[in-house]
Protein backbone atom coordinates (compact mmCIF):
# COMPACT_ATOMS: atom_id res chain seq x y z
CA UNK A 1 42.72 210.65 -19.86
CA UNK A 2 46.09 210.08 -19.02
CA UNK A 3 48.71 213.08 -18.85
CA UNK A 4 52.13 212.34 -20.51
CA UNK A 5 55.43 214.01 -19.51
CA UNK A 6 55.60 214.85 -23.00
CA UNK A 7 52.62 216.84 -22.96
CA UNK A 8 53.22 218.50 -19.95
CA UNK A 9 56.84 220.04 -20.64
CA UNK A 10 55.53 221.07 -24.43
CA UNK A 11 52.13 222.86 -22.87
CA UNK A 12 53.63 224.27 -19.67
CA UNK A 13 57.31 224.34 -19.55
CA UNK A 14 58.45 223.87 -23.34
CA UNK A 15 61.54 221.90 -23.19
CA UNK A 16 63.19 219.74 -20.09
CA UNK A 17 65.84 222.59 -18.93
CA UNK A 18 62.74 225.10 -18.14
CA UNK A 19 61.31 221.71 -16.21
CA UNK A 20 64.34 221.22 -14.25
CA UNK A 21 64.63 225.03 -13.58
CA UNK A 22 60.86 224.90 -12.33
CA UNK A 23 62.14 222.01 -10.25
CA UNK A 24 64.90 223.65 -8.32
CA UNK A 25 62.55 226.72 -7.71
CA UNK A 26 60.21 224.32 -5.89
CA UNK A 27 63.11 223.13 -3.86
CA UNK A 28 63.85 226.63 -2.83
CA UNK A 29 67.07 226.35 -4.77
CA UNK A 30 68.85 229.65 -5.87
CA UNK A 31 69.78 230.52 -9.42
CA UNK A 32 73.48 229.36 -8.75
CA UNK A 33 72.60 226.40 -7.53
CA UNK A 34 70.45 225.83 -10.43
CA UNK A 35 72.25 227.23 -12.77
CA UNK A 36 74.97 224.67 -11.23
CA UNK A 37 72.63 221.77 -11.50
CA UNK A 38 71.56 221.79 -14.68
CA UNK A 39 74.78 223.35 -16.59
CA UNK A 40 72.81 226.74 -17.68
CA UNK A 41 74.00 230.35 -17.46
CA UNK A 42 73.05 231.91 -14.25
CA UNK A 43 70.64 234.75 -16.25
CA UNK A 44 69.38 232.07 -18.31
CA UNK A 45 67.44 231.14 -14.86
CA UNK A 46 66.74 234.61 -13.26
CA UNK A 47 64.66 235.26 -16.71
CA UNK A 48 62.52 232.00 -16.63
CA UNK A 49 62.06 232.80 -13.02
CA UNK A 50 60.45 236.84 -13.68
CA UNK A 51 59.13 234.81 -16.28
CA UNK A 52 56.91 232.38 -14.07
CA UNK A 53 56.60 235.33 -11.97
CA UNK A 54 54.66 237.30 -14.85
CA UNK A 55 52.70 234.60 -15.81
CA UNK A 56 51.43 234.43 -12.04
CA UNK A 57 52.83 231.58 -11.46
CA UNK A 58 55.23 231.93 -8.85
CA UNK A 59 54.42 233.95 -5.60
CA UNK A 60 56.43 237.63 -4.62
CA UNK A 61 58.27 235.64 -2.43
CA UNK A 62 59.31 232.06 -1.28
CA UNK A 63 58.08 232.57 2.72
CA UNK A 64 54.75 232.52 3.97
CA UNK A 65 53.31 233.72 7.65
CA UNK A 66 52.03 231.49 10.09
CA UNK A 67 49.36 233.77 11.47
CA UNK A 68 47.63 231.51 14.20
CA UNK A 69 51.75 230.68 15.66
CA UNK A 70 52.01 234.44 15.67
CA UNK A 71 49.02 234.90 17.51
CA UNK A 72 47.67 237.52 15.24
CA UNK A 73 44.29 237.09 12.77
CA UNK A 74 44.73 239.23 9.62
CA UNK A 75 40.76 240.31 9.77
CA UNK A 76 38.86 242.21 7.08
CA UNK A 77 35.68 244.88 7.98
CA UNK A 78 32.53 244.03 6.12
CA UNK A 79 31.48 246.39 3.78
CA UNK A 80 28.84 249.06 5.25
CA UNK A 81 26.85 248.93 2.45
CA UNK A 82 25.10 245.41 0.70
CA UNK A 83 27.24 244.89 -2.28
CA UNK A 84 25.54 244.30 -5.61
CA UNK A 85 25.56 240.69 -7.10
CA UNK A 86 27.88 241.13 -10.10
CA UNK A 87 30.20 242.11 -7.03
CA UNK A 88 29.53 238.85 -5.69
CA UNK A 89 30.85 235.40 -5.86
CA UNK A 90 31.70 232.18 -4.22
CA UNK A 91 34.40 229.47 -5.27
CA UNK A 92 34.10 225.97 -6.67
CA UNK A 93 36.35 223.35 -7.20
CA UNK A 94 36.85 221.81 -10.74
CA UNK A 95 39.22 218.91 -11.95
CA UNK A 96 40.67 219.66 -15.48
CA UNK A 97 43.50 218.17 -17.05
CA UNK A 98 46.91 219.51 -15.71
CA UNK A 99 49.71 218.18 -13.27
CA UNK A 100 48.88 220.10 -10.21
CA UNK A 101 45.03 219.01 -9.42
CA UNK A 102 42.73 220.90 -8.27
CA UNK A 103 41.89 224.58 -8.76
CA UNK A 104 39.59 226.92 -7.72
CA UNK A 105 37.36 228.92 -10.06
CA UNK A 106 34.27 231.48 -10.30
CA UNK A 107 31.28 230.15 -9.37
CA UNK A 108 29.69 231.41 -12.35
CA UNK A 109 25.00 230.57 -12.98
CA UNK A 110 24.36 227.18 -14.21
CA UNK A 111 24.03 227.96 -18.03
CA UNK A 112 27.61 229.34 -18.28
CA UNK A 113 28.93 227.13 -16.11
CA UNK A 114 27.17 224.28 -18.48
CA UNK A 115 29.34 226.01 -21.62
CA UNK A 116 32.46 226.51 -19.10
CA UNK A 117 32.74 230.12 -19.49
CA UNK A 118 34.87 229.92 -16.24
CA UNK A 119 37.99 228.51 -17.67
CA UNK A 120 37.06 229.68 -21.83
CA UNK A 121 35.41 228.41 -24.49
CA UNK A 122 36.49 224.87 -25.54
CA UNK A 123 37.45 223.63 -21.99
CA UNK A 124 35.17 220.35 -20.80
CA UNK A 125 34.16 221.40 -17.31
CA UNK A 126 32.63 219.05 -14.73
CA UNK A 127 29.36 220.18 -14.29
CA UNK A 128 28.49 218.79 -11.03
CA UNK A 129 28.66 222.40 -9.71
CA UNK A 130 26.26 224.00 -11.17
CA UNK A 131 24.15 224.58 -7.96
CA UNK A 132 27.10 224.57 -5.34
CA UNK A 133 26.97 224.65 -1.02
CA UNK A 134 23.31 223.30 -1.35
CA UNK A 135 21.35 223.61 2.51
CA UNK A 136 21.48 219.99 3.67
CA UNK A 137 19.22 219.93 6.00
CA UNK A 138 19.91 216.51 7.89
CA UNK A 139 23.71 218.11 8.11
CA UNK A 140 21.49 220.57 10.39
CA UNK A 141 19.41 218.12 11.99
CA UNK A 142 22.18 215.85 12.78
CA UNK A 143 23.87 218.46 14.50
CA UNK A 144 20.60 219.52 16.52
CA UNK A 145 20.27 215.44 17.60
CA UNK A 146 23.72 215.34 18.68
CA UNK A 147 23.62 218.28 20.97
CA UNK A 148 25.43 217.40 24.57
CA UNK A 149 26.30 214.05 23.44
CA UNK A 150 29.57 215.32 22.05
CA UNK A 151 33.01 215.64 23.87
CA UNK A 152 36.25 217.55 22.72
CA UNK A 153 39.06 215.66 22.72
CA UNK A 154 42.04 218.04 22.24
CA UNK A 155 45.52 217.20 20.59
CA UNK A 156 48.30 219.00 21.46
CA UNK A 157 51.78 218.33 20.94
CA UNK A 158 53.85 216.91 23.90
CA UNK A 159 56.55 219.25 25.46
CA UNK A 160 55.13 222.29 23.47
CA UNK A 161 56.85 225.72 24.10
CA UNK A 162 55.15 228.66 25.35
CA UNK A 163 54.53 231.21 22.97
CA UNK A 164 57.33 233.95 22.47
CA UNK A 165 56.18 237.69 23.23
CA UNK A 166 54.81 238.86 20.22
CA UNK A 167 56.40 242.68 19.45
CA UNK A 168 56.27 245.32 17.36
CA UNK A 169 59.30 244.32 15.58
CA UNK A 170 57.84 240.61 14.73
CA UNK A 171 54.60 242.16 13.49
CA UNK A 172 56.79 244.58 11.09
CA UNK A 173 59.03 241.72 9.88
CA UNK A 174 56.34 239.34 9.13
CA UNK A 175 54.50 242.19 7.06
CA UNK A 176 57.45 242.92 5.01
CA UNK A 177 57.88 239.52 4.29
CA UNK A 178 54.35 238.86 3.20
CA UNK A 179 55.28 241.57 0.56
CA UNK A 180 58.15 239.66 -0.67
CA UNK A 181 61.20 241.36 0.88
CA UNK A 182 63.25 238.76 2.52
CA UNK A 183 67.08 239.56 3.97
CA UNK A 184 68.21 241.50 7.45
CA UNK A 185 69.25 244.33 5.44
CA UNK A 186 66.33 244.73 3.06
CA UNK A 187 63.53 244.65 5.88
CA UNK A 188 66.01 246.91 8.08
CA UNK A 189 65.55 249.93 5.73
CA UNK A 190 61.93 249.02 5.18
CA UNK A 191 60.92 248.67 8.46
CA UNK A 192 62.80 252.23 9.56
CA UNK A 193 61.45 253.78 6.93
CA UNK A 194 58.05 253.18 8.34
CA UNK A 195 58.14 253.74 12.06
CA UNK A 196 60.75 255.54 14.28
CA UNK A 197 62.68 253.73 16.79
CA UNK A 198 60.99 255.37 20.02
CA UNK A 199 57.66 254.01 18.52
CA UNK A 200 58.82 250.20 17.72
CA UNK A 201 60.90 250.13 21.13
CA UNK A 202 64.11 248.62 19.59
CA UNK A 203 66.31 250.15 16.83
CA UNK A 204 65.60 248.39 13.62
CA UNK A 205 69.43 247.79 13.14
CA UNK A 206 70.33 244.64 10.66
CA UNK A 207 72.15 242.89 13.27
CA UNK A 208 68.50 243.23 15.47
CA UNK A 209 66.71 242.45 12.31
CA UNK A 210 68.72 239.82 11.68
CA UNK A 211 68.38 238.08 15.01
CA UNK A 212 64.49 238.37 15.26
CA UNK A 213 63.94 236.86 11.43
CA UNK A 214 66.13 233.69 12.58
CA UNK A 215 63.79 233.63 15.76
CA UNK A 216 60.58 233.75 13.75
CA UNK A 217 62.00 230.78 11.16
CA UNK A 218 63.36 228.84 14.08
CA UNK A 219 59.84 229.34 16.12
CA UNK A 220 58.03 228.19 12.71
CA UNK A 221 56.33 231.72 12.05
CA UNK A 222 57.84 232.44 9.20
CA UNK A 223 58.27 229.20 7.29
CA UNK A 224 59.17 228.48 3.36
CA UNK A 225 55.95 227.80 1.38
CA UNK A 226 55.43 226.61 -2.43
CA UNK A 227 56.57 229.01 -4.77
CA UNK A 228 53.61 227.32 -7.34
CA UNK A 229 50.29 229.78 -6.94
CA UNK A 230 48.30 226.41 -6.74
CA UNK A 231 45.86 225.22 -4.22
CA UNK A 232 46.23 221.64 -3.06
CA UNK A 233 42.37 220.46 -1.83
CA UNK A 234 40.50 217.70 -1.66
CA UNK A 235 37.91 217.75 -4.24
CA UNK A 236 34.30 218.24 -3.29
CA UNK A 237 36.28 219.97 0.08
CA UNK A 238 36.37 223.16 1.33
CA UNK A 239 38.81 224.68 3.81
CA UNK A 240 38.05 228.06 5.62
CA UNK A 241 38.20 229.67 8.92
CA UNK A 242 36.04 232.05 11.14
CA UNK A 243 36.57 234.59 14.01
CA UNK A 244 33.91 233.75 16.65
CA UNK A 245 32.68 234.18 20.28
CA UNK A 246 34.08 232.04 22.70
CA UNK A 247 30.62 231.82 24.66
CA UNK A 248 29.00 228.91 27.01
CA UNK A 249 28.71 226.90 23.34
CA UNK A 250 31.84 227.13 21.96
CA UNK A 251 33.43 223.66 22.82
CA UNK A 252 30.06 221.88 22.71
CA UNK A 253 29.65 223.22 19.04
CA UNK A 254 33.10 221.84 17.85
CA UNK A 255 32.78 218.70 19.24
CA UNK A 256 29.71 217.86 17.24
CA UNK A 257 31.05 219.14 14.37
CA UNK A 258 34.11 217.25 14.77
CA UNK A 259 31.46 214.23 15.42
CA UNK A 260 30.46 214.80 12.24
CA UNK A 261 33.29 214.84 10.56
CA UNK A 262 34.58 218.02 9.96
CA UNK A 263 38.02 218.86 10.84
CA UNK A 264 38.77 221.53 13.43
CA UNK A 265 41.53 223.58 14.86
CA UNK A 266 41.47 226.46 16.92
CA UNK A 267 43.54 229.48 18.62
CA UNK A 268 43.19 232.42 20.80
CA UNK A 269 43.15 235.80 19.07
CA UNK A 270 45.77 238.09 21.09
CA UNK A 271 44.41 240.72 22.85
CA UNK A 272 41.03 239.46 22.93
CA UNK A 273 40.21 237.09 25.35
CA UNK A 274 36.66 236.11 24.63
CA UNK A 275 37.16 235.43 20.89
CA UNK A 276 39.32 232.47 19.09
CA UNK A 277 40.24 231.64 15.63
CA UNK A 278 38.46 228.57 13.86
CA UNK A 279 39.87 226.58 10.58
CA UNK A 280 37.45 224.30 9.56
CA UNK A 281 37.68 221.47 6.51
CA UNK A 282 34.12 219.87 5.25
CA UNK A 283 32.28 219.03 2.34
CA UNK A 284 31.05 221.48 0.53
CA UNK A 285 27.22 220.40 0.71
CA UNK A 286 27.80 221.42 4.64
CA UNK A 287 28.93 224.88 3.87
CA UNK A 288 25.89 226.93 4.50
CA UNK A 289 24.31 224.56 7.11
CA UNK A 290 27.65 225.41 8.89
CA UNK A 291 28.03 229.10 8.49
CA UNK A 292 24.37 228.66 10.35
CA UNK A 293 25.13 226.94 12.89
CA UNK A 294 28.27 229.89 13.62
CA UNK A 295 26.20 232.12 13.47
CA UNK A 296 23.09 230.69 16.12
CA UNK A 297 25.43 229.43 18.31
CA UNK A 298 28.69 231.08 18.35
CA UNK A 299 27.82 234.55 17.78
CA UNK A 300 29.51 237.74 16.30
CA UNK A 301 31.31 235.47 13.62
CA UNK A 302 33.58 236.97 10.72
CA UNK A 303 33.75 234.62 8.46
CA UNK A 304 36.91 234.12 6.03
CA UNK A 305 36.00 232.34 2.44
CA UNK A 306 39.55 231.17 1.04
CA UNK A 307 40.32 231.75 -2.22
CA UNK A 308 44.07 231.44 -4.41
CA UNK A 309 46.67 232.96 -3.62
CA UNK A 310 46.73 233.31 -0.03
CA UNK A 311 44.01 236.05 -0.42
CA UNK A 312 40.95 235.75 2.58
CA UNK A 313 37.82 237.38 1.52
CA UNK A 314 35.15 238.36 4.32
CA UNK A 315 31.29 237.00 3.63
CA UNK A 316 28.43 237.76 6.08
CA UNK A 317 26.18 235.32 6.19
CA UNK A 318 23.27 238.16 5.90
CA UNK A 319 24.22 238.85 2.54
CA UNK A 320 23.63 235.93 0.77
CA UNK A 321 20.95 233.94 2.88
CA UNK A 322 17.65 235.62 0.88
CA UNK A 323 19.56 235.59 -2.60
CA UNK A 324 20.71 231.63 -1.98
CA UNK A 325 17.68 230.29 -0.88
CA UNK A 326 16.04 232.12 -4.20
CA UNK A 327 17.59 231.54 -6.48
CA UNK A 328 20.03 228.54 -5.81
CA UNK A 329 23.40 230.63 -6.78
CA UNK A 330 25.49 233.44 -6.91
């Protein structure tokens, strides 16, 4: 079915000014400059904006972090105890009619996803998720054939710059700006607020402040991200990333899974040597065959399931192994 502009600015936006506002805030623009634009009064935009903001459409702030170019891993414990199953839940990804594509939702047991309680009664969901991440076990075997046939072949960018030292005063920016403060005088008074200047090393001064955050954007760390809360995949793809051991295995394992299609990247975690930082997009039939294969051969894995909004939630593949296999979801 075909989606008319029509449709879209009366459901989402209701008339074309609130469509060209949304259209500057994608560019990054500020409320002058769309106010400027599009001939509106300047508080006329700041309101549709803390509107889009309430609705959860729009993120705290317009800057995301580059963790891997930082060379830190935000990492989450597991929980001591075995959480209970209402507790627990994996993501899908369903098409449904609206501009933006794909989104993800709760993986919710067959018979409600056949009425698509995920998304509210009414809404026609494609149902060809009602058993999600099933073992394929010739993903499994391929990988076992190909063993020491495979070869890495790395890609790195020509010229590249050594990474800057990492400090305490990077870390502290980049949190701040995760929580939506932005501006050398804004994350000043957070940041001394927070630590004293003996512990951080340097005084947290706006002028210092100032210097470091036009490092970080010029270095790529801190880098301008879509305002829009919506997550652009592939469909039938999933995208997350591991911790693991960097043992005897490590290379041999990526280059058969980059054999068999699955994209890889990797990075070193700082401060620990023997451990690196995996992002891995594949299909999501390969999912659990993969988090095996982590797990056999690369040891010690924390394993980061990515869901909306930027959020990384920690599974251990002993949780959900038994429950899986029995009764074919979660």
């Amino acid at each position: 079915m075909p989606i008319y502009t029509e449709t879209i600015i009366k459901r989402w936006f209701n008339d074309e000014k609130n469509l060209s506002t949304l259209n500057g805030i994608v560019r990054h623009w500020t409320d002058k400059q769309i106010a400027r634009e599009n001939n509106l009064r300047v508080d006329r935009v700041a309101n549709y904006r803390s509107k889009l903001k309430k609705k959860g459409l729009l993120t705290t702030g317009f800057f995301s972090i580059n963790h891997e170019k930082l060379g830190l891993v935000q990492v989450m414990d597991f929980p001591r105890e075995r959480p209970s199953l209402d507790d627990v839940f994996l993501t899908a990804l369903v098409r449904i009619s609206r501009p933006f594509g794909y989104l993800r939702v709760r993986q919710l047991p067959p018979d409600m996803v056949e009425e698509g309680y995920q998304l509210g009664a009414g809404f026609a969901v494609i149902n060809e998720f009602a058993t999600p991440f099933v073992v394929n076990n010739d993903f499994r075997a391929q990988f076992e054939k190909t063993l020491g046939k495979a070869e890495l072949n790395l890609y790195e960018k020509k010229n590249k710059k050594r990474d800057g030292k990492v400090d305490l005063l990077s870390i502290y920016i980049c949190k701040e700006v995760q929580k939506g403060f932005y501006g050398a005088r804004v994350l000043s008074r957070e940041i001394s607020q927070q630590i004293s200047e003996d512990e951080l090393g340097i005084q947290p001064s706006i002028s210092n402040v100032n210097r470091r955050l036009k490092q970080l954007k010029k270095e790529g760390i801190i880098c301008k991200s879509n305002p829009l809360n919506l997550v652009p995949l592939r469909p039938y793809y999933n995208q997350d990333s591991a911790v693991v051991k960097k043992n005897d295995n490590f290379l041999k394992t990526l280059a058969i899974l980059a054999k068999l299609n699955v994209m890889v990247r990797f990075s070193d975690v700082l401060n620990e040597p023997d451990r690196a930082y995996i992002a891995l997009q594949y299909h999501f039939s390969q999912k659990w065959d993969i988090l095996g294969i982590l797990k056999d051969y690369l040891e010690e894995i924390t394993f980061f399931d990515h869901s909306p909004f930027e959020i990384r939630r920690t599974i251990p593949f002993e949780y959900f192994e038994e429950i899986f296999s029995e009764k074919k979801w979660i």
